[in-house]
Protein backbone atom coordinates (compact mmCIF):
# COMPACT_ATOMS: atom_id res chain seq x y z
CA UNK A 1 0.00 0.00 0.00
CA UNK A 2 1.01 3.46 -0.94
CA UNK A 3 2.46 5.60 2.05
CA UNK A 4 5.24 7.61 1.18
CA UNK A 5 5.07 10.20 -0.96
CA UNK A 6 7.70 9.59 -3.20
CA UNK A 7 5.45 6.33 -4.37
CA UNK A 8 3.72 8.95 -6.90
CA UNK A 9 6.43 10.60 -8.56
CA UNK A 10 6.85 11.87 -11.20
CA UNK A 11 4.80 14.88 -10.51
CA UNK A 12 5.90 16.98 -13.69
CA UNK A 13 7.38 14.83 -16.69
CA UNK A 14 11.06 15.33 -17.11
CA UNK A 15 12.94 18.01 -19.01
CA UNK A 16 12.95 15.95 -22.70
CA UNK A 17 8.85 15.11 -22.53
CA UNK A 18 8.53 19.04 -21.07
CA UNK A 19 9.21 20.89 -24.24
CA UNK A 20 5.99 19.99 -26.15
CA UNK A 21 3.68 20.73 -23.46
CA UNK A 22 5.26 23.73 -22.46
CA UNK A 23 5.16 25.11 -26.14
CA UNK A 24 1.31 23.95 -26.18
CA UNK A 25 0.52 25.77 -22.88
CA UNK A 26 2.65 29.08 -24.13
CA UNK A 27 -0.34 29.05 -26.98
CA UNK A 28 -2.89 28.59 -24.36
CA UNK A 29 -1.48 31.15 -22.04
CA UNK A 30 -1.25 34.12 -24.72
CA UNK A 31 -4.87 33.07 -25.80
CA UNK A 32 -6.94 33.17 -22.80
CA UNK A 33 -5.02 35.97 -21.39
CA UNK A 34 -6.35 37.92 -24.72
CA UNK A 35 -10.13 36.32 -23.87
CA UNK A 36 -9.92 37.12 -20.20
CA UNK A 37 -9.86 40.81 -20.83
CA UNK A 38 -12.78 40.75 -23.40
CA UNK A 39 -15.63 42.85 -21.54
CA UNK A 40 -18.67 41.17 -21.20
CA UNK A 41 -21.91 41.46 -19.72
CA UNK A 42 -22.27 40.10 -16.10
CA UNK A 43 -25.14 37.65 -16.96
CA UNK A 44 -23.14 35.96 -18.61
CA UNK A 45 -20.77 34.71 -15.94
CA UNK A 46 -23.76 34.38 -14.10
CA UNK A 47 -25.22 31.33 -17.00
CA UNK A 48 -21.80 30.12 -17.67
CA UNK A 49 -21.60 29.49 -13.71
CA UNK A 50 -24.85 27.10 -14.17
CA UNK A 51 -23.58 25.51 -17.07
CA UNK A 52 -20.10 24.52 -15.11
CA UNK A 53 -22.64 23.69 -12.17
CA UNK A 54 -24.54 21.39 -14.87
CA UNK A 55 -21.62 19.72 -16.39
CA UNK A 56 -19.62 18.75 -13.37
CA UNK A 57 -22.94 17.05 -12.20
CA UNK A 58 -23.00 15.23 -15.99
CA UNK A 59 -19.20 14.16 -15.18
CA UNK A 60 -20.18 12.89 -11.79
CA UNK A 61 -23.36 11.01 -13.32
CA UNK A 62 -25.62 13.04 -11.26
CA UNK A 63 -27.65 14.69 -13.94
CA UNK A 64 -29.81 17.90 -13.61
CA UNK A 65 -31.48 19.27 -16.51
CA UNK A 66 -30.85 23.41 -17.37
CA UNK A 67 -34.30 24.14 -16.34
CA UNK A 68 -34.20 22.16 -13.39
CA UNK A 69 -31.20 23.85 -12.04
CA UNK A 70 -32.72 27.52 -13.19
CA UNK A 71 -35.82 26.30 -10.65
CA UNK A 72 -33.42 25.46 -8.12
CA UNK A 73 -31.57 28.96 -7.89
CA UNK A 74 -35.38 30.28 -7.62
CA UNK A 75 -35.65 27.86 -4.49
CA UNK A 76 -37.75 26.30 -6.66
CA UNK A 77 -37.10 22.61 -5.57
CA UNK A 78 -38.64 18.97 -7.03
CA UNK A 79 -40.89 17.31 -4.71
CA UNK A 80 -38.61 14.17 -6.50
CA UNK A 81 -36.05 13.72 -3.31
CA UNK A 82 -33.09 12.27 -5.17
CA UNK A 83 -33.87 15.53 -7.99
CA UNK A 84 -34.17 17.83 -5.25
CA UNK A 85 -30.92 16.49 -3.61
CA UNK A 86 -29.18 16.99 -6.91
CA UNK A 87 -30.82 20.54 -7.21
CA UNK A 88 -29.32 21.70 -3.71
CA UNK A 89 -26.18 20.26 -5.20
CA UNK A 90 -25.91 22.32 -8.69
CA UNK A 91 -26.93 25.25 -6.55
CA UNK A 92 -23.95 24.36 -3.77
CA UNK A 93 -21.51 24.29 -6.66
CA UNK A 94 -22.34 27.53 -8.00
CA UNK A 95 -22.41 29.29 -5.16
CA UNK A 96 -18.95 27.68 -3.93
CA UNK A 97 -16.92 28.56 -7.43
CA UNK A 98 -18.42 32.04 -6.79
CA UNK A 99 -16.94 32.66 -3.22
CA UNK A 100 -14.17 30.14 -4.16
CA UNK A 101 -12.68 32.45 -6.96
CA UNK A 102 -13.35 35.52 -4.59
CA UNK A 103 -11.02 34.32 -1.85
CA UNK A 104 -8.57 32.71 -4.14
CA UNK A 105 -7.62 35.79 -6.22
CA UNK A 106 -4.48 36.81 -7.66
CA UNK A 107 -0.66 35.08 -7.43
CA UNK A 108 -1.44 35.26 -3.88
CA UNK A 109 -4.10 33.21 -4.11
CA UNK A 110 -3.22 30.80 -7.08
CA UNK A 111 0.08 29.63 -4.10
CA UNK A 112 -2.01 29.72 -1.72
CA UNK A 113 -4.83 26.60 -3.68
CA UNK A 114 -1.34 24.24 -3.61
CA UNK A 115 -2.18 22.98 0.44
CA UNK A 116 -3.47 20.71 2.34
CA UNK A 117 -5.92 23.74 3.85
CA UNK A 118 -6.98 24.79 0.67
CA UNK A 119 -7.93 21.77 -0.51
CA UNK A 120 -9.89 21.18 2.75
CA UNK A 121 -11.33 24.36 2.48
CA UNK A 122 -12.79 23.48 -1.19
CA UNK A 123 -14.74 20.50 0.14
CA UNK A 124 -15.77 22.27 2.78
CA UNK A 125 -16.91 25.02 0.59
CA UNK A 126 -19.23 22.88 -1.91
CA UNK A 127 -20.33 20.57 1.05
CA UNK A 128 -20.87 22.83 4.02
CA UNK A 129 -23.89 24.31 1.84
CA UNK A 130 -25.84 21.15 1.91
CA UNK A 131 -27.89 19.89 4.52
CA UNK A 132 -27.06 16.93 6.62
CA UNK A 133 -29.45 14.60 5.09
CA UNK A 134 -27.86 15.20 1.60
CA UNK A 135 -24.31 14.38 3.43
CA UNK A 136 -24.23 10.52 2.70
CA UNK A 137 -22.02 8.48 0.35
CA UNK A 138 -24.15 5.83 -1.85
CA UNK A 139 -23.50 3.27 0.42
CA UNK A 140 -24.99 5.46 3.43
CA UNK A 141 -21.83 6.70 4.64
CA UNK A 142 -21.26 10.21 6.38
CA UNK A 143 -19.93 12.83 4.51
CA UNK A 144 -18.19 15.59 6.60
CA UNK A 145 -17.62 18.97 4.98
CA UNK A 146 -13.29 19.35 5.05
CA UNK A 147 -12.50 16.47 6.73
CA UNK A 148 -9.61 14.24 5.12
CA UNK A 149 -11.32 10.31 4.71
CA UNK A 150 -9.90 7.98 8.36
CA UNK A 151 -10.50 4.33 6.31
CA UNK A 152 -8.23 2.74 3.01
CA UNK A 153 -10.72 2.74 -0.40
CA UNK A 154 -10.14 1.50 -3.67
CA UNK A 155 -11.05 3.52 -6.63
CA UNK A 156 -11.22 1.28 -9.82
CA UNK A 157 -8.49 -0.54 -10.35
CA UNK A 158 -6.38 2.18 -8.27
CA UNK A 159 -5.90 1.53 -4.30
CA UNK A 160 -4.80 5.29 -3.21
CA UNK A 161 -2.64 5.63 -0.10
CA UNK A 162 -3.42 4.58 3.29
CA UNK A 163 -5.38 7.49 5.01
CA UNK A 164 -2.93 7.82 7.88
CA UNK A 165 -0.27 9.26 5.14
CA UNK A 166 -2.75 11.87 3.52
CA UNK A 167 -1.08 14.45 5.13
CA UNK A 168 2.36 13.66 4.04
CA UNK A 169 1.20 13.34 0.41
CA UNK A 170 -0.44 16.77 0.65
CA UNK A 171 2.20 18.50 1.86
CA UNK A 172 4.58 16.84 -0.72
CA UNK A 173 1.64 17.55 -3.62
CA UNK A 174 1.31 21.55 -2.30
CA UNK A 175 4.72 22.00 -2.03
CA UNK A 176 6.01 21.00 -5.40
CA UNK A 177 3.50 22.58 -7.64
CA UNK A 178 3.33 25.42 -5.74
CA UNK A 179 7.42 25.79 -6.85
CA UNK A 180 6.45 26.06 -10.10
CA UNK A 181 6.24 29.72 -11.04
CA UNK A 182 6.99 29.89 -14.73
CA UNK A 183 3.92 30.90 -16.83
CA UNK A 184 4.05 27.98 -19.03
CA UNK A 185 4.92 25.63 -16.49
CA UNK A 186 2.55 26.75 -14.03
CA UNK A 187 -0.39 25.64 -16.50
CA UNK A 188 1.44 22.63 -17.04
CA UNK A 189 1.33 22.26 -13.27
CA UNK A 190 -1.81 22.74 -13.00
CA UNK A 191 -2.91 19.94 -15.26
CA UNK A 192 -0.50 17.43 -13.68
CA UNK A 193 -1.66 18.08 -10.36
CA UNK A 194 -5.52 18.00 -11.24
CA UNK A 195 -4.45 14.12 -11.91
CA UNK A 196 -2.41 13.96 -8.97
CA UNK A 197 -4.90 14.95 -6.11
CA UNK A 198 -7.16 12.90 -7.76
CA UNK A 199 -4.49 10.00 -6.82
CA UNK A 200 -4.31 10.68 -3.33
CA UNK A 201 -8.40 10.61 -3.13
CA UNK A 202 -8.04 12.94 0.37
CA UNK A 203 -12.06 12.33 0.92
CA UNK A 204 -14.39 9.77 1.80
CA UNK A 205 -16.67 11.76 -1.54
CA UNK A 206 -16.58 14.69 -3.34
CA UNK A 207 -12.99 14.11 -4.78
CA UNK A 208 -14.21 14.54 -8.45
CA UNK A 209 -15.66 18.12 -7.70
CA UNK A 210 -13.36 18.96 -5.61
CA UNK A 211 -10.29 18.61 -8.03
CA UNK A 212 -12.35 20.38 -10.88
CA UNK A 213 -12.97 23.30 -8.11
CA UNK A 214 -9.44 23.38 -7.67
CA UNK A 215 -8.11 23.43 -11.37
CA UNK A 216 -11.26 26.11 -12.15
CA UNK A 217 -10.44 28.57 -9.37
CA UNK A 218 -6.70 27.78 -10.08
CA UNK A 219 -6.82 28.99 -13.74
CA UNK A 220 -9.32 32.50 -12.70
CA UNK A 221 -6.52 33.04 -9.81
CA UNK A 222 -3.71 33.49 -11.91
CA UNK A 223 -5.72 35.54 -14.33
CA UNK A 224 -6.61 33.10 -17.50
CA UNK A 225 -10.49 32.75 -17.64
CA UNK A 226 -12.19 35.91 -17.14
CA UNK A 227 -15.54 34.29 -15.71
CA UNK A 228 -15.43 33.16 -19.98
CA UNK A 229 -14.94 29.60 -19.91
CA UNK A 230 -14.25 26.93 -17.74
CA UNK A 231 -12.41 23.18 -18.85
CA UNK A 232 -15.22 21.27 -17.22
CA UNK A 233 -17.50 22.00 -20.24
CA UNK A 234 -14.45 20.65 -22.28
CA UNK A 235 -14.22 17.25 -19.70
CA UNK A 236 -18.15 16.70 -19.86
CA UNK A 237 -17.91 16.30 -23.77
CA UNK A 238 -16.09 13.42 -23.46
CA UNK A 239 -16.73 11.80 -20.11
CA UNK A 240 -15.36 8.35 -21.00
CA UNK A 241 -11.79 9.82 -21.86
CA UNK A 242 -11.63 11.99 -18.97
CA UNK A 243 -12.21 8.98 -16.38
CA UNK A 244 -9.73 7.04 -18.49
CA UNK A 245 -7.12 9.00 -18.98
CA UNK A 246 -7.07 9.98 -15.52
CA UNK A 247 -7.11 6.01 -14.21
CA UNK A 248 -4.35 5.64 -16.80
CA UNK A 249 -2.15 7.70 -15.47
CA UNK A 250 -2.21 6.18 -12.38
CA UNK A 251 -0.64 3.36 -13.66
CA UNK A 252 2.94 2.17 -12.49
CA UNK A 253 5.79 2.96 -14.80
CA UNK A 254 5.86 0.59 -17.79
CA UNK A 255 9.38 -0.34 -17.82
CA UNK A 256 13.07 1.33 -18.35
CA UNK A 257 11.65 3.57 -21.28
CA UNK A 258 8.56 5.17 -19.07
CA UNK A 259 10.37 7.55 -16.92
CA UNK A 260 12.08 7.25 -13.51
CA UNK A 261 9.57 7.29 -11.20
CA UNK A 262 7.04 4.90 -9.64
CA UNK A 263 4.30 5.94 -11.64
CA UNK A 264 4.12 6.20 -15.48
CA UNK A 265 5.45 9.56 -17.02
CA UNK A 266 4.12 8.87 -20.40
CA UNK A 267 0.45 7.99 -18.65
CA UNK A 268 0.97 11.50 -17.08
CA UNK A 269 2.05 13.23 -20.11
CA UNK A 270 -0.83 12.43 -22.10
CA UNK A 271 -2.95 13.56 -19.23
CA UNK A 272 -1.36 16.77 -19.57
CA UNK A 273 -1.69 16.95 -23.10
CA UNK A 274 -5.48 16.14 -23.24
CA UNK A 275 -5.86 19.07 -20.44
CA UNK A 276 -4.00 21.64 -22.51
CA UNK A 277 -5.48 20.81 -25.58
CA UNK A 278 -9.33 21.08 -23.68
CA UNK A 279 -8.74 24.30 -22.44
CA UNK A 280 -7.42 25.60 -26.20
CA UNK A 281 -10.88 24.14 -27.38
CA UNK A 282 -12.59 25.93 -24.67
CA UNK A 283 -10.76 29.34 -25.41
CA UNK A 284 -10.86 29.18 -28.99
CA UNK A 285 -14.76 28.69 -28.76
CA UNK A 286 -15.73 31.18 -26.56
CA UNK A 287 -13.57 33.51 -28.49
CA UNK A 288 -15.54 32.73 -31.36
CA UNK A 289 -19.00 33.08 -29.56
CA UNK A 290 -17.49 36.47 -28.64
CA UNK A 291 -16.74 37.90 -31.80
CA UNK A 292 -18.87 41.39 -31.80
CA UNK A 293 -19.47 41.62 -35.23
CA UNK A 294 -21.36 38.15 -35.28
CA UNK A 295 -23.16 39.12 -31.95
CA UNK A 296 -24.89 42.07 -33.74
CA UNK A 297 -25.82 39.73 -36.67
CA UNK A 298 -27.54 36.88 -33.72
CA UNK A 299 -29.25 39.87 -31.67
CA UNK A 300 -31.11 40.85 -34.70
CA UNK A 301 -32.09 37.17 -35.58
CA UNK A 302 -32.65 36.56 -31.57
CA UNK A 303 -35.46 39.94 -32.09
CA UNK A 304 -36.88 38.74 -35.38
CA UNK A 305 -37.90 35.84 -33.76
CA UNK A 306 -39.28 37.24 -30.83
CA UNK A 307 -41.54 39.95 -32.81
CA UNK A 308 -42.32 38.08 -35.79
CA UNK A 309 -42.90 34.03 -34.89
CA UNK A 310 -43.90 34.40 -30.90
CA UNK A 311 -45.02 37.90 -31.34
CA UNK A 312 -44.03 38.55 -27.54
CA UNK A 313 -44.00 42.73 -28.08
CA UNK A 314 -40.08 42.04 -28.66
CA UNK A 315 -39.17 45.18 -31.12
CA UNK A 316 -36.46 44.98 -33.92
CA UNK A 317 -35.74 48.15 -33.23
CA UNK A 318 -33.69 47.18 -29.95
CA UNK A 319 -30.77 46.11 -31.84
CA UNK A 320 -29.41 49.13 -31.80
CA UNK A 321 -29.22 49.49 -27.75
CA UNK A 322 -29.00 45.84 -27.23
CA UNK A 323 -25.70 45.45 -29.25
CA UNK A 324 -24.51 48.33 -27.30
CA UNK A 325 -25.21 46.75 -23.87
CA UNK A 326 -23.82 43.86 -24.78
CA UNK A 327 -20.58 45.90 -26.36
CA UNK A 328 -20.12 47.69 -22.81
CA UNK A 329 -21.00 45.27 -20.76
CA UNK A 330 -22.21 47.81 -18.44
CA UNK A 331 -26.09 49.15 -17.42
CA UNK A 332 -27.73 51.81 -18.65
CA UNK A 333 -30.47 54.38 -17.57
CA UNK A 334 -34.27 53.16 -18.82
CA UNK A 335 -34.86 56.64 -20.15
CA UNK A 336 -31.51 56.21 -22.36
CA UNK A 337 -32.09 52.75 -23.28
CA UNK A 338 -36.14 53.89 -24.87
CA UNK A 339 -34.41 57.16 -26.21
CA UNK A 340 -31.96 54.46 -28.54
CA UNK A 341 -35.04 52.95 -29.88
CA UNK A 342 -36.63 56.14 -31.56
CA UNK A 343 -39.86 55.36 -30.72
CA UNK A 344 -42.46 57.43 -29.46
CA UNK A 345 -42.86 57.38 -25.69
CA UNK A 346 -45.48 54.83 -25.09
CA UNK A 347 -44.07 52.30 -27.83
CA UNK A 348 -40.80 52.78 -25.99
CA UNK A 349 -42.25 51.85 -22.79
CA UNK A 350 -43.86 48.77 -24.18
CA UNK A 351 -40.91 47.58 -26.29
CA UNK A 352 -39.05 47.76 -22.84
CA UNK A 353 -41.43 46.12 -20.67
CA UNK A 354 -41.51 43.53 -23.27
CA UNK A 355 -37.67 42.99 -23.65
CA UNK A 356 -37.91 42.82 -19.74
CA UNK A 357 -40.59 40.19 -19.38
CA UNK A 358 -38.74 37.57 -21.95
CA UNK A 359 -35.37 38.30 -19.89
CA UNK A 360 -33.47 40.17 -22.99
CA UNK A 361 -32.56 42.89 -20.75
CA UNK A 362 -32.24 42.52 -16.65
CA UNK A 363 -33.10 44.90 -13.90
CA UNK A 364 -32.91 44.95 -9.90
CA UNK A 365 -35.87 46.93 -9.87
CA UNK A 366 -38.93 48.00 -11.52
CA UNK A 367 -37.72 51.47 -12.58
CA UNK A 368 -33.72 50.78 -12.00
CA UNK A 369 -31.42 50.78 -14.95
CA UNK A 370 -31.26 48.10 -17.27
CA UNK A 371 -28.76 45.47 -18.96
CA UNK A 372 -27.96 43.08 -21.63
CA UNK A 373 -30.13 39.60 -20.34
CA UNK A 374 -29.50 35.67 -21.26
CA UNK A 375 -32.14 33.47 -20.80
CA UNK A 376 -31.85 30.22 -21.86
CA UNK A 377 -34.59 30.32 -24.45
CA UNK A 378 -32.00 33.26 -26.21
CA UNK A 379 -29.14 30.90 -25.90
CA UNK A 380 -29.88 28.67 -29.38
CA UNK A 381 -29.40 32.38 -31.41
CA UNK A 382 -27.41 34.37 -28.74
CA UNK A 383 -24.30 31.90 -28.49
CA UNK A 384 -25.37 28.49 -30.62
CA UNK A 385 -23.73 25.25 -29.56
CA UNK A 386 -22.22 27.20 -25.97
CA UNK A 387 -24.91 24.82 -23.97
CA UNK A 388 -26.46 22.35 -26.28
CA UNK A 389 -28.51 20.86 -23.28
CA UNK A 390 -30.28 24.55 -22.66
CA UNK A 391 -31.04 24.89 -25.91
CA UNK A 392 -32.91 21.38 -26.21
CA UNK A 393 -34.36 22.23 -22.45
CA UNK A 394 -35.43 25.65 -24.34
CA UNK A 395 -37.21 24.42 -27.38
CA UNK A 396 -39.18 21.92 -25.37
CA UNK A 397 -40.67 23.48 -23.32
């Protein structure tokens, strides 16, 4: 049994296997450091925090539809138990990556994630929010919020180390990757020891969310995501791979020609490879979704729809202001907003109201200023393809 930490070495692939990687994560830094900057309205860090809430659930195989996680966030629960449960759960997870990235901010706080206390403090985060009676494993044992697991488990095929040595392997994990500094190598870092927690399985449950919480509020401390994107949309495409890659490179070192530690460095590169190359898929397509030309041309379609097929007392005529909210990513004064229609008063007032009640634009209060909305039923022409399951929940109901 595993109990010293130099039993999962290597934790970074050596100097010759580096190169590629690095090169591959120099393309990923320059490109979501350009993305991160893009301004944006704020709704929609506030979707793309459901949709990471709704994917990690897919990963974990405890699914929640769009809608039914929308409902939850009202406090809308299921009178299903076991849909309620994973309701409270989707809403846990949002409101955990949102304090999460909050205290975990900056260089500062992207050192600070590599520990055993930070880790603890992640489960405690997500779990804490849930009530007791949701804080049970499947097989009806307790879950405590923080607390490292006190029994051996098996995972798979994998038998992690004995729970007595959790803290040694923590301290050895923290320590190491928090050494690495270097841009490059820092994402590199990160992806390595995503796998590598995941080896030491610190928790009784949870360990699956807890190492996506870390490598999510990892990559928005040290500046790379913006709110913009997230790789667990990138992992939930592809569930299958993720679990196997993962359990691969767990694996024991294949012989003379795999490395020089006791686990298997190629295993471990192609971990890292399949991380860098997710988050360069998840860039490059929110990049794309943000391209402002093309966001004019799917506002219009978005309001064509609206006025023309549902006839919801949507106007065309709110391109103009709409485009610009969404341009600024700031609010704007209801006065200002009708005076950008050029409409007479009354029409003004209706086309607002109406933009209002189908969520196109968002207020805190009835006569407070205004800004760019994204409901889900907008997603399909707003960003196409960003949250296929949305869309589907959209058109059906």
């Amino acid at each position: 049994m595993y109990s010293q930490p130099h039993q999962f070495e290597p934790l970074l692939p050596s100097e010759a296997r580096l190169e590629p990687l690095l090169s591959k994560a120099h393309d990923l830094a320059r490109q979501a450091t350009t993305l991160a900057g893009t301004r944006v309205p704020p709704e929609l860090r506030t979707l793309l925090r459901s949709m990471n809430s709704y994917y990690t659930n897919r990963i974990e195989g405890q699914h929640t539809r769009p809608h039914e996680i929308e409902e939850a966030l009202r406090r809308d629960f299921s009178r299903n138990a076991d849909l309620a449960a994973r309701q409270r759960l989707a809403v846990a997870h949002i409101e955990a990556e949102t304090a999460l990235e909050a205290r975990y901010e900056g260089d500062d706080g992207a050192l600070t994630l590599y520990s055993m206390e930070a880790v603890q403090d992640l489960h405690r985060e997500l779990f804490a929010r849930l009530p007791d009676k949701d804080l049970f494993t499947s097989e009806k044992e307790p879950v405590v919020p923080g607390r490292l697991r006190t029994r051996e488990v098996r995972v798979g095929a994998h038998v992690p180390p004995t729970h007595a040595s959790l803290p040694a392997f923590l301290e050895r994990w923290g320590a190491f990757y928090r050494g690495v500094r270097r841009g490059e190598a820092a994402l590199v870092a990160l992806a390595a020891a995503h796998q590598r927690l995941g080896w030491i399985h610190p928790f009784v449950d949870g360990n699956g969310r807890v190492m996506r919480l870390h490598t999510h509020t990892l990559l928005s401390a040290l500046g790379y995501t913006g709110g913009l994107w997230s790789p667990l949309r990138g992992f939930a495409r592809n569930t299958e791979r993720y679990y196997a890659l993962l359990a691969e490179a767990d694996a024991p070192r294949r012989g003379d020609l795999d490395g020089r530690g006791n686990l298997s460095e190629q295993a471990l590169v192609a971990w890292i490879d399949y991380v860098l190359d997710t988050c360069l898929d998840q860039v490059g397509f929110m990049a794309g979704m943000l391209d402002f030309a093309a966001m004019k041309e799917r506002i219009e379609a978005c309001l064509v729809y609206e006025a023309k097929a549902l006839k919801s007392g949507v106007r065309p005529e709110a391109l103009r202001p709409l485009h610009y909210l969404f341009l600024s990513g700031e609010e704007m004064a209801r006065g200002e907003f009708k005076a950008m229609l050029g409409m007479a008063e009354r029409s003004a007032t209706d086309a607002l109201g109406a933009l209002v009640k189908r969520g196109l634009l968002k207020s805190d209060s009835p006569q407070g200023k205004v800004r760019f909305g994204l409901p889900q039923h907008a997603l399909r022409f707003l960003f196409p393809r960003l949250w296929p399951e949305a869309e589907a929940d959209a058109a059906g109901a």
